[in-house]
N, C-alpha and C. Protein backbone atom coordinates (compact mmCIF):
# COMPACT_ATOMS: atom_id res chain seq x y z
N UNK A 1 -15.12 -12.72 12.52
CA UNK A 1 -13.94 -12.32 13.27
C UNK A 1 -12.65 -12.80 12.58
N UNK A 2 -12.57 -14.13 12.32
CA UNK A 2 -11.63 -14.70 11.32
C UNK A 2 -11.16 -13.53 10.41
N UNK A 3 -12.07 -13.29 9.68
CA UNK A 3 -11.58 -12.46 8.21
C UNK A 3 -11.09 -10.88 8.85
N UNK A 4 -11.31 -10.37 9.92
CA UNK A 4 -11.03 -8.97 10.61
C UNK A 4 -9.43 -9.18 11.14
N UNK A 5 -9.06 -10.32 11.34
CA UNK A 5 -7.84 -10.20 11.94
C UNK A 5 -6.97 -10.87 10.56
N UNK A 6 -7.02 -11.56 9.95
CA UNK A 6 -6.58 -12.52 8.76
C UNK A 6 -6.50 -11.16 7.95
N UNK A 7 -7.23 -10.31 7.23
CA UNK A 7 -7.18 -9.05 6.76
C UNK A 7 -5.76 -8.08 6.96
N UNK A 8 -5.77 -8.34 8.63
CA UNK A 8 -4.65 -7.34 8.94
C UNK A 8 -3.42 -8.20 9.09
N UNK A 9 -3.56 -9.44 9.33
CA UNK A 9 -1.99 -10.08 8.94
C UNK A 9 -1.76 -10.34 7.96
N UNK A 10 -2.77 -10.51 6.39
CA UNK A 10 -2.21 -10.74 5.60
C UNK A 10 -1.54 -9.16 5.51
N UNK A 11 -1.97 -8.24 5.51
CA UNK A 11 -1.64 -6.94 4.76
C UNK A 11 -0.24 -6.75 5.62
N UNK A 12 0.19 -7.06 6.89
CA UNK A 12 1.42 -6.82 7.71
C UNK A 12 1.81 -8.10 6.88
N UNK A 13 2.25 -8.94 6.64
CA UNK A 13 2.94 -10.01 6.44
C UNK A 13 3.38 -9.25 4.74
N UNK A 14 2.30 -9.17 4.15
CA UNK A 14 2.53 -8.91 2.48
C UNK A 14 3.66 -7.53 2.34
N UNK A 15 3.45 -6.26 3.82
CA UNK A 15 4.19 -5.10 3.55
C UNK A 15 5.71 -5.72 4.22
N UNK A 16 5.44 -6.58 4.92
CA UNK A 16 7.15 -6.94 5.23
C UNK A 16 7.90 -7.58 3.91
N UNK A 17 7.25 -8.57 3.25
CA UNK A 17 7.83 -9.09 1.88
C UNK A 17 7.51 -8.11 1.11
N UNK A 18 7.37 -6.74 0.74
CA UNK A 18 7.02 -5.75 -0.06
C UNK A 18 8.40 -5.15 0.20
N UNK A 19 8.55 -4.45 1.72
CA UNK A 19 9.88 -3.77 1.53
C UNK A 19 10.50 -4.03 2.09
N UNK A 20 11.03 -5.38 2.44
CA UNK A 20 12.52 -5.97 2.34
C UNK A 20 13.00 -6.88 0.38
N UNK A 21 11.83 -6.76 -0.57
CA UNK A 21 12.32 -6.84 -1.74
C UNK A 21 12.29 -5.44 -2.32
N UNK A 22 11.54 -4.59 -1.99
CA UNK A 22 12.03 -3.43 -2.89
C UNK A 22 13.39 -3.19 -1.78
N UNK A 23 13.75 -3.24 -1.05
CA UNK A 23 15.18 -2.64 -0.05
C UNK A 23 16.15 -3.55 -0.88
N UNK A 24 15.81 -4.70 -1.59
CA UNK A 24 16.41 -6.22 -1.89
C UNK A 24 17.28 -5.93 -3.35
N UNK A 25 16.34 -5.12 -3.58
CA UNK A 25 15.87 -5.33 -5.57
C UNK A 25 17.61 -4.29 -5.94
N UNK A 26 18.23 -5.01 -6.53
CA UNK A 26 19.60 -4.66 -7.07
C UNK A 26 19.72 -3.19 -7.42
N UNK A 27 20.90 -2.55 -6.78
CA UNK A 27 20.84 -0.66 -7.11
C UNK A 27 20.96 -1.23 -8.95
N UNK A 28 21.68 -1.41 -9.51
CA UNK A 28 21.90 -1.33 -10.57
C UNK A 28 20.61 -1.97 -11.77
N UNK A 29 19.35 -2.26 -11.51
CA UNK A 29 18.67 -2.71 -12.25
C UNK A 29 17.72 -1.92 -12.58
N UNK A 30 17.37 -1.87 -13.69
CA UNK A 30 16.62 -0.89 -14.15
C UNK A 30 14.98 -0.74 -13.82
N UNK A 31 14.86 0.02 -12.63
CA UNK A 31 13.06 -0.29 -11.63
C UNK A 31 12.24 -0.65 -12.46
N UNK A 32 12.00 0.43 -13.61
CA UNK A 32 10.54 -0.16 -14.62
C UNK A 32 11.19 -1.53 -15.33
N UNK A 33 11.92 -2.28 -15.06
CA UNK A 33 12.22 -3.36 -15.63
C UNK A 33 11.42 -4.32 -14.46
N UNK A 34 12.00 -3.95 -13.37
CA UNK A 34 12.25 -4.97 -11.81
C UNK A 34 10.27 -4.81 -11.42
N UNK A 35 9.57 -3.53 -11.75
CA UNK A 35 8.23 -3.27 -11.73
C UNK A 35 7.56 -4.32 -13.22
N UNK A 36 8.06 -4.18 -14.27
CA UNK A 36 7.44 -5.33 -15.09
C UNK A 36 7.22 -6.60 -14.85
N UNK A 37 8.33 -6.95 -14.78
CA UNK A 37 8.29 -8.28 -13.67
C UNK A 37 7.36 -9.18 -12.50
N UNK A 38 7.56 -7.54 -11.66
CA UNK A 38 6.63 -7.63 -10.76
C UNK A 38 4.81 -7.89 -10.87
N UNK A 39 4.90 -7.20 -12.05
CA UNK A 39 3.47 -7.16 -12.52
C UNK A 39 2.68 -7.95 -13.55
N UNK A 40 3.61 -9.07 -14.30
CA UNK A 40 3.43 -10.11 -14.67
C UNK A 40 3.19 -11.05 -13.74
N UNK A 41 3.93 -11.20 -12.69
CA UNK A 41 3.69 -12.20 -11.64
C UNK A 41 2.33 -11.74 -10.80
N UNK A 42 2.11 -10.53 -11.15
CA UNK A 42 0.96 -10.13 -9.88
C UNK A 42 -0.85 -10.08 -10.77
N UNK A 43 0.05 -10.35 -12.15
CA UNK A 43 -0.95 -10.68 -13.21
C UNK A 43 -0.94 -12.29 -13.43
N UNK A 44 -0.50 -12.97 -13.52
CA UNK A 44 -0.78 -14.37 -13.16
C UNK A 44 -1.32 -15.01 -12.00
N UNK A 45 -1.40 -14.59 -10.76
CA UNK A 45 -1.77 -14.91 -9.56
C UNK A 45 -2.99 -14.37 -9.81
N UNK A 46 -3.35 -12.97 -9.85
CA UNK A 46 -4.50 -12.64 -10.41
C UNK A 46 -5.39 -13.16 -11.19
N UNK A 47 -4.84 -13.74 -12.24
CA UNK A 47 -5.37 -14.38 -13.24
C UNK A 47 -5.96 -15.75 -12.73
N UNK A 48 -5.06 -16.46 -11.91
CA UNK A 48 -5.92 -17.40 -11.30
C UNK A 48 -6.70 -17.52 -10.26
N UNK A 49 -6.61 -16.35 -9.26
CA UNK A 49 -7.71 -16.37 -8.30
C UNK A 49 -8.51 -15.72 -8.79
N UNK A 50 -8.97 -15.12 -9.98
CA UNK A 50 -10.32 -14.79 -10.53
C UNK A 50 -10.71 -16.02 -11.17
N UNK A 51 -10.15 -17.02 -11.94
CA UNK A 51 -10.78 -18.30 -12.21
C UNK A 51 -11.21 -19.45 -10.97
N UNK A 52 -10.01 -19.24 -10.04
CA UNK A 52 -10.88 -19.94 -8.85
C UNK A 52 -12.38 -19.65 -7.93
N UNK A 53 -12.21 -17.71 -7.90
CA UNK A 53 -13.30 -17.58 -6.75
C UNK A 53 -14.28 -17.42 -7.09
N UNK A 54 -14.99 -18.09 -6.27
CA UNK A 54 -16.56 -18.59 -6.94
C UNK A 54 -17.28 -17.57 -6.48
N UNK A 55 -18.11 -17.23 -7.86
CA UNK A 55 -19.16 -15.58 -7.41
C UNK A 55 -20.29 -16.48 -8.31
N UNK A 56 -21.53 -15.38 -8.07
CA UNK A 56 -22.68 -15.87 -8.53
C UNK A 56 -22.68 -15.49 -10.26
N UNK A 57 -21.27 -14.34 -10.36
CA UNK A 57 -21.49 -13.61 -11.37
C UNK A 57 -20.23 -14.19 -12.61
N UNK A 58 -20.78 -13.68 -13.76
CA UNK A 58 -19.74 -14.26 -14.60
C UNK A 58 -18.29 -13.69 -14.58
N UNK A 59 -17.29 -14.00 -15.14
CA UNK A 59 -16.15 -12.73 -15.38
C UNK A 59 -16.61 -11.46 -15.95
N UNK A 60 -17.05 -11.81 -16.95
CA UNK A 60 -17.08 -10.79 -17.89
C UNK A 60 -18.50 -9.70 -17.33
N UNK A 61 -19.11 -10.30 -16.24
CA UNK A 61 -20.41 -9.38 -15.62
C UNK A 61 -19.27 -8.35 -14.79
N UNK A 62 -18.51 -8.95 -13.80
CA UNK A 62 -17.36 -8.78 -12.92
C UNK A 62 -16.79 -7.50 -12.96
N UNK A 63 -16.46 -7.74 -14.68
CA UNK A 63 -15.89 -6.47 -15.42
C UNK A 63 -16.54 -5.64 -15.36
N UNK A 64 -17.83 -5.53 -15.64
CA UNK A 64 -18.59 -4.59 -16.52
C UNK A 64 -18.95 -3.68 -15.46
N UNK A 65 -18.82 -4.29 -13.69
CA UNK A 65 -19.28 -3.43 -12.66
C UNK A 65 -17.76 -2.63 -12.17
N UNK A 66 -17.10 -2.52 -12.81
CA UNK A 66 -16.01 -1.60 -12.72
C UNK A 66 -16.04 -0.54 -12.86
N UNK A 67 -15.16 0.68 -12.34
CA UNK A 67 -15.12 1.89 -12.47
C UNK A 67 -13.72 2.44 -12.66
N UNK A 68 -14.19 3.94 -12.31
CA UNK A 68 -12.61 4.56 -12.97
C UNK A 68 -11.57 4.16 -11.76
N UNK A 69 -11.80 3.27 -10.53
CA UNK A 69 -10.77 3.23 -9.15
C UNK A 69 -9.91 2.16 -9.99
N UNK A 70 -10.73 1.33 -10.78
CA UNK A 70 -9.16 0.49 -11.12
C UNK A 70 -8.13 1.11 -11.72
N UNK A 71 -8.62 1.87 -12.96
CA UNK A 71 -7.14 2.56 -12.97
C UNK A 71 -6.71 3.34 -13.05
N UNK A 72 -7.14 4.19 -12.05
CA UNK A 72 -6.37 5.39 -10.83
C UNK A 72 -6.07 4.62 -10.17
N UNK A 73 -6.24 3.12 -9.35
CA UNK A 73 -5.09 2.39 -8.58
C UNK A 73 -4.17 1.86 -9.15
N UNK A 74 -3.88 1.40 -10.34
CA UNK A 74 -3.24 1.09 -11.30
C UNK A 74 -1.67 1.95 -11.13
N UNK A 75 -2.22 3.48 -11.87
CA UNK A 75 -1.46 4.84 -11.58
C UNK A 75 -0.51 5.10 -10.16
N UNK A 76 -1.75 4.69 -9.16
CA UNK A 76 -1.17 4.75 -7.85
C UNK A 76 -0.42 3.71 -7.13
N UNK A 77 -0.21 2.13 -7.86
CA UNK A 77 0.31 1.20 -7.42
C UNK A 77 1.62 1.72 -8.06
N UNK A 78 1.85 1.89 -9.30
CA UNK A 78 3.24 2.26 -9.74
C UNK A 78 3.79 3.37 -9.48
N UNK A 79 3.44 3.94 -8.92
CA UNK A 79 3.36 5.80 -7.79
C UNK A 79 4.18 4.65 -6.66
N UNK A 80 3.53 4.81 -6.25
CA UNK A 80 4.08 3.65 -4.82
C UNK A 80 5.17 2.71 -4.63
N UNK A 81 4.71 1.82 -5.67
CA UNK A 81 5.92 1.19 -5.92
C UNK A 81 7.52 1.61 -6.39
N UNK A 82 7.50 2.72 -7.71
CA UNK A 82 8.57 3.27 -7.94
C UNK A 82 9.14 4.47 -6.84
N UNK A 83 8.41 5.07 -5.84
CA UNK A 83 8.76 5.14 -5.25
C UNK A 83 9.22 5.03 -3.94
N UNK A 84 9.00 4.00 -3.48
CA UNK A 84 9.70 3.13 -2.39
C UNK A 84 10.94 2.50 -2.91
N UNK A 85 10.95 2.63 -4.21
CA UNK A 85 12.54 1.54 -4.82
C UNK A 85 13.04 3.17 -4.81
N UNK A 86 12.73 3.90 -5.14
CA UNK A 86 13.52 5.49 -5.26
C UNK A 86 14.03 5.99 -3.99
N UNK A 87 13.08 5.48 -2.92
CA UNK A 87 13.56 5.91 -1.57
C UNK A 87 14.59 4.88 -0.97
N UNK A 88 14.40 3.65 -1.26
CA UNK A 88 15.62 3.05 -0.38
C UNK A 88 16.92 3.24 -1.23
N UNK A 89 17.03 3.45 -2.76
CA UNK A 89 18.01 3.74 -3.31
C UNK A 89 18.67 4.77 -3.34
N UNK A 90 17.64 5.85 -1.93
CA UNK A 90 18.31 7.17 -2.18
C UNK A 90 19.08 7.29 -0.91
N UNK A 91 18.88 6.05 0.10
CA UNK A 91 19.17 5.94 1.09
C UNK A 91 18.49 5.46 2.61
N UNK A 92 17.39 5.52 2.10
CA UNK A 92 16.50 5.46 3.54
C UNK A 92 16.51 4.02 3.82
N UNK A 93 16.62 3.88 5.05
CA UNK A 93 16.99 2.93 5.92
C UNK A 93 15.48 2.01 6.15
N UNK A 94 15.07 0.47 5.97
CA UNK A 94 13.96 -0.05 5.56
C UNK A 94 13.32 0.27 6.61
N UNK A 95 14.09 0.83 7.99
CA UNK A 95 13.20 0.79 9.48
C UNK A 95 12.59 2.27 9.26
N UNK A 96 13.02 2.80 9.19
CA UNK A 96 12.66 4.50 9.18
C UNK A 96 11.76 4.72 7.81
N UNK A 97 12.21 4.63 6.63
CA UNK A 97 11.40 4.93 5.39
C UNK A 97 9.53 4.55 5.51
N UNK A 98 9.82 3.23 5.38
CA UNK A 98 8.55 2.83 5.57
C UNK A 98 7.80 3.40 6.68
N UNK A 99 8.20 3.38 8.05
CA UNK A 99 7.82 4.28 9.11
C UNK A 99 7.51 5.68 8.60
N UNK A 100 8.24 6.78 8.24
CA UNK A 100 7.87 7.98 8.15
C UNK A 100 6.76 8.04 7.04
N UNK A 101 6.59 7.39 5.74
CA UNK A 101 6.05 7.01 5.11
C UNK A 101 4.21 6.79 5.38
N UNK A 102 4.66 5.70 6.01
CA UNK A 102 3.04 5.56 6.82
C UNK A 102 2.47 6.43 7.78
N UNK A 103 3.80 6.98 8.72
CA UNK A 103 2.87 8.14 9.15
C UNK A 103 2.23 9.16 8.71
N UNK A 104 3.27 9.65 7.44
CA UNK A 104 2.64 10.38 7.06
C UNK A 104 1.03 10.59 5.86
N UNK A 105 1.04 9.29 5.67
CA UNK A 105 0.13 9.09 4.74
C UNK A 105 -1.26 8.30 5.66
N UNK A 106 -1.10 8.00 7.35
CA UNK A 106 -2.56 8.21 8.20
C UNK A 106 -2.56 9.53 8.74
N UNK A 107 -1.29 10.44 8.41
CA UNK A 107 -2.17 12.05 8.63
C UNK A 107 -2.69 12.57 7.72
N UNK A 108 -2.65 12.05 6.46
CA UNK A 108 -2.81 13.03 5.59
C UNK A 108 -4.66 12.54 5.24
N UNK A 109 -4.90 10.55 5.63
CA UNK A 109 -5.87 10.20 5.35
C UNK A 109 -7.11 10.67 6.33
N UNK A 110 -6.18 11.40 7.49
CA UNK A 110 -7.49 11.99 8.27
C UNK A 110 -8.68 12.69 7.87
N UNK A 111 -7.83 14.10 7.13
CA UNK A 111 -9.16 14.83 6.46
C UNK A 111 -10.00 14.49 5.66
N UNK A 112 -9.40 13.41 4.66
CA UNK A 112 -10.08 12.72 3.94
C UNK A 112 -11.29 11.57 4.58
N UNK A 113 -10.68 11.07 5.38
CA UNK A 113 -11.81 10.46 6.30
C UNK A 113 -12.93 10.86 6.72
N UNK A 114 -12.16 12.35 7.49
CA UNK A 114 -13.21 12.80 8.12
C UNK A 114 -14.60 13.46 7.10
N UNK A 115 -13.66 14.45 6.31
CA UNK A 115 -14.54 14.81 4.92
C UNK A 115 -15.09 14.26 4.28
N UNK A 116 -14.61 12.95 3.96
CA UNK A 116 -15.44 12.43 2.61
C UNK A 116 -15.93 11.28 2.80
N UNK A 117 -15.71 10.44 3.65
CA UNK A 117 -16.34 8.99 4.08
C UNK A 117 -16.78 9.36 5.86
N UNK A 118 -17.37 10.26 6.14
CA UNK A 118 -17.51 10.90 7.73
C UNK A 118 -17.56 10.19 8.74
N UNK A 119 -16.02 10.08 8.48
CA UNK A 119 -15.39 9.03 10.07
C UNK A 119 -15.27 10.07 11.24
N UNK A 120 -15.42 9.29 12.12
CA UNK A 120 -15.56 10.10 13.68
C UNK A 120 -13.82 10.46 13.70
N UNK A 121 -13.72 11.17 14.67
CA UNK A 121 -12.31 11.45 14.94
C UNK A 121 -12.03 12.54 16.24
N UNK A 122 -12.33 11.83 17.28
CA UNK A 122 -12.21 11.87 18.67
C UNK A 122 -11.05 12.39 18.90
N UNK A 123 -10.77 12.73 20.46
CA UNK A 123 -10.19 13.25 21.26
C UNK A 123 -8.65 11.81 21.46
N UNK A 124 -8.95 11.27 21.51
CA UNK A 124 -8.13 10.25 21.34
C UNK A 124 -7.32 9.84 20.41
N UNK A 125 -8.28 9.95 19.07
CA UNK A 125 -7.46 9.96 18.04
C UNK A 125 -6.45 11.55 17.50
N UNK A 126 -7.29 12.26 17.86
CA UNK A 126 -5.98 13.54 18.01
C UNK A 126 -5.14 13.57 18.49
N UNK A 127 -5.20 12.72 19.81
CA UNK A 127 -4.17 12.50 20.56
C UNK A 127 -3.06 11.82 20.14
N UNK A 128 -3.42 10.90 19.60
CA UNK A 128 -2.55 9.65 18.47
C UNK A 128 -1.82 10.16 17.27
N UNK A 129 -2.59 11.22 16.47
CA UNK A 129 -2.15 11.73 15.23
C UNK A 129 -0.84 13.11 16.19
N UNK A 130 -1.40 13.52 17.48
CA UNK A 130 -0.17 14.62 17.83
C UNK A 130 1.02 13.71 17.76
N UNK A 131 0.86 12.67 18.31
CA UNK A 131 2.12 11.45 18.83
C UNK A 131 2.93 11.37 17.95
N UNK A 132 2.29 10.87 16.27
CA UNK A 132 2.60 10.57 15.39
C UNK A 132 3.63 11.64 14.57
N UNK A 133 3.19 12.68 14.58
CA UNK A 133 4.08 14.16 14.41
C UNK A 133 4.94 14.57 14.79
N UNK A 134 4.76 14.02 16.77
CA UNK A 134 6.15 14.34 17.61
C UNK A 134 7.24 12.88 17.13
N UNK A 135 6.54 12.05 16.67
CA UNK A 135 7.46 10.84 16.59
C UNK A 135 8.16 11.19 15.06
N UNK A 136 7.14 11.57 14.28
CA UNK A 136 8.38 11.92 12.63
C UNK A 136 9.11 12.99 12.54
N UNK A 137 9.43 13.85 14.34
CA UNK A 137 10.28 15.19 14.58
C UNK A 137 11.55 14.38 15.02
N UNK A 138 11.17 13.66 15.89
CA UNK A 138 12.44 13.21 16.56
C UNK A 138 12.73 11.64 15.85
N UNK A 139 12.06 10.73 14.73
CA UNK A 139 12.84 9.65 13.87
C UNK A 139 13.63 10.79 13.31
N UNK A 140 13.43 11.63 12.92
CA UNK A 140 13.93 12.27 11.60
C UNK A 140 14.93 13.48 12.49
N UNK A 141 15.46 13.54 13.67
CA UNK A 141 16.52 13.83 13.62
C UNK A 141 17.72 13.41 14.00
């Protein structure tokens, strides 16, 4: 139970320090500069919680059970990242962006859910995803 709720506050805690520094990060600095940066530091932290966490397996086994998701997430972290610095620099407001943002990207993960990892998707949750639609009609006017 610990790790089910710890899971979801780290990930709410990490997206609040995510975009109040990309909202943060200076108009005038050059993003793939302010993203290098970023990714040295996110490569050193890295670097040491793979030497700390204790597995049965070596590093280099670690590696070898990898696939092509690391880097197509790779692709998709700097997808993401450059554009959330593109969106608040184009104007969007940190309350609304991120909001329309996420909604739109748990409608879009529905079909995919439902299609390809065959998650249920009830009467309830339709109900939730209509909400979500009427709510990015009326943020967005």
């Amino acid at each position: 139970m610990f790790m089910y709720v710890f899971s979801i506050v780290l990930i709410v805690t990490s997206n609040i320090l995510y975009n109040v520094c990309q909202k943060s990060t200076p108009q005038k600095a050059n993003p793939f500069s302010a993203l290098l940066i970023t990714y040295l530091v996110a490569i050193i932290l890295t670097g040491i919680a793979l030497l700390v966490y204790k597995t049965d397996k070596t590093i280099l086994q670690s590696f070898k059970e990898l696939n092509w998701t690391s880097i197509v997430l790779g692709v998709a972290i700097v997808g993401l990242e450059f554009g959330y610095l593109m969106a608040y620099r184009a104007g969007w407001n940190i309350s609304v962006g991120s909001l329309v943002a996420n909604i739109l990207l748990a409608l879009m993960l529905i079909p995919i859910g439902v299609l390809f990892y065959k998650e249920g998707f009830e009467l309830n949750k339709i109900l939730g995803a209509a909400f979500c639609i009427v709510g990015l009609i009326l943020i967005n006017r």
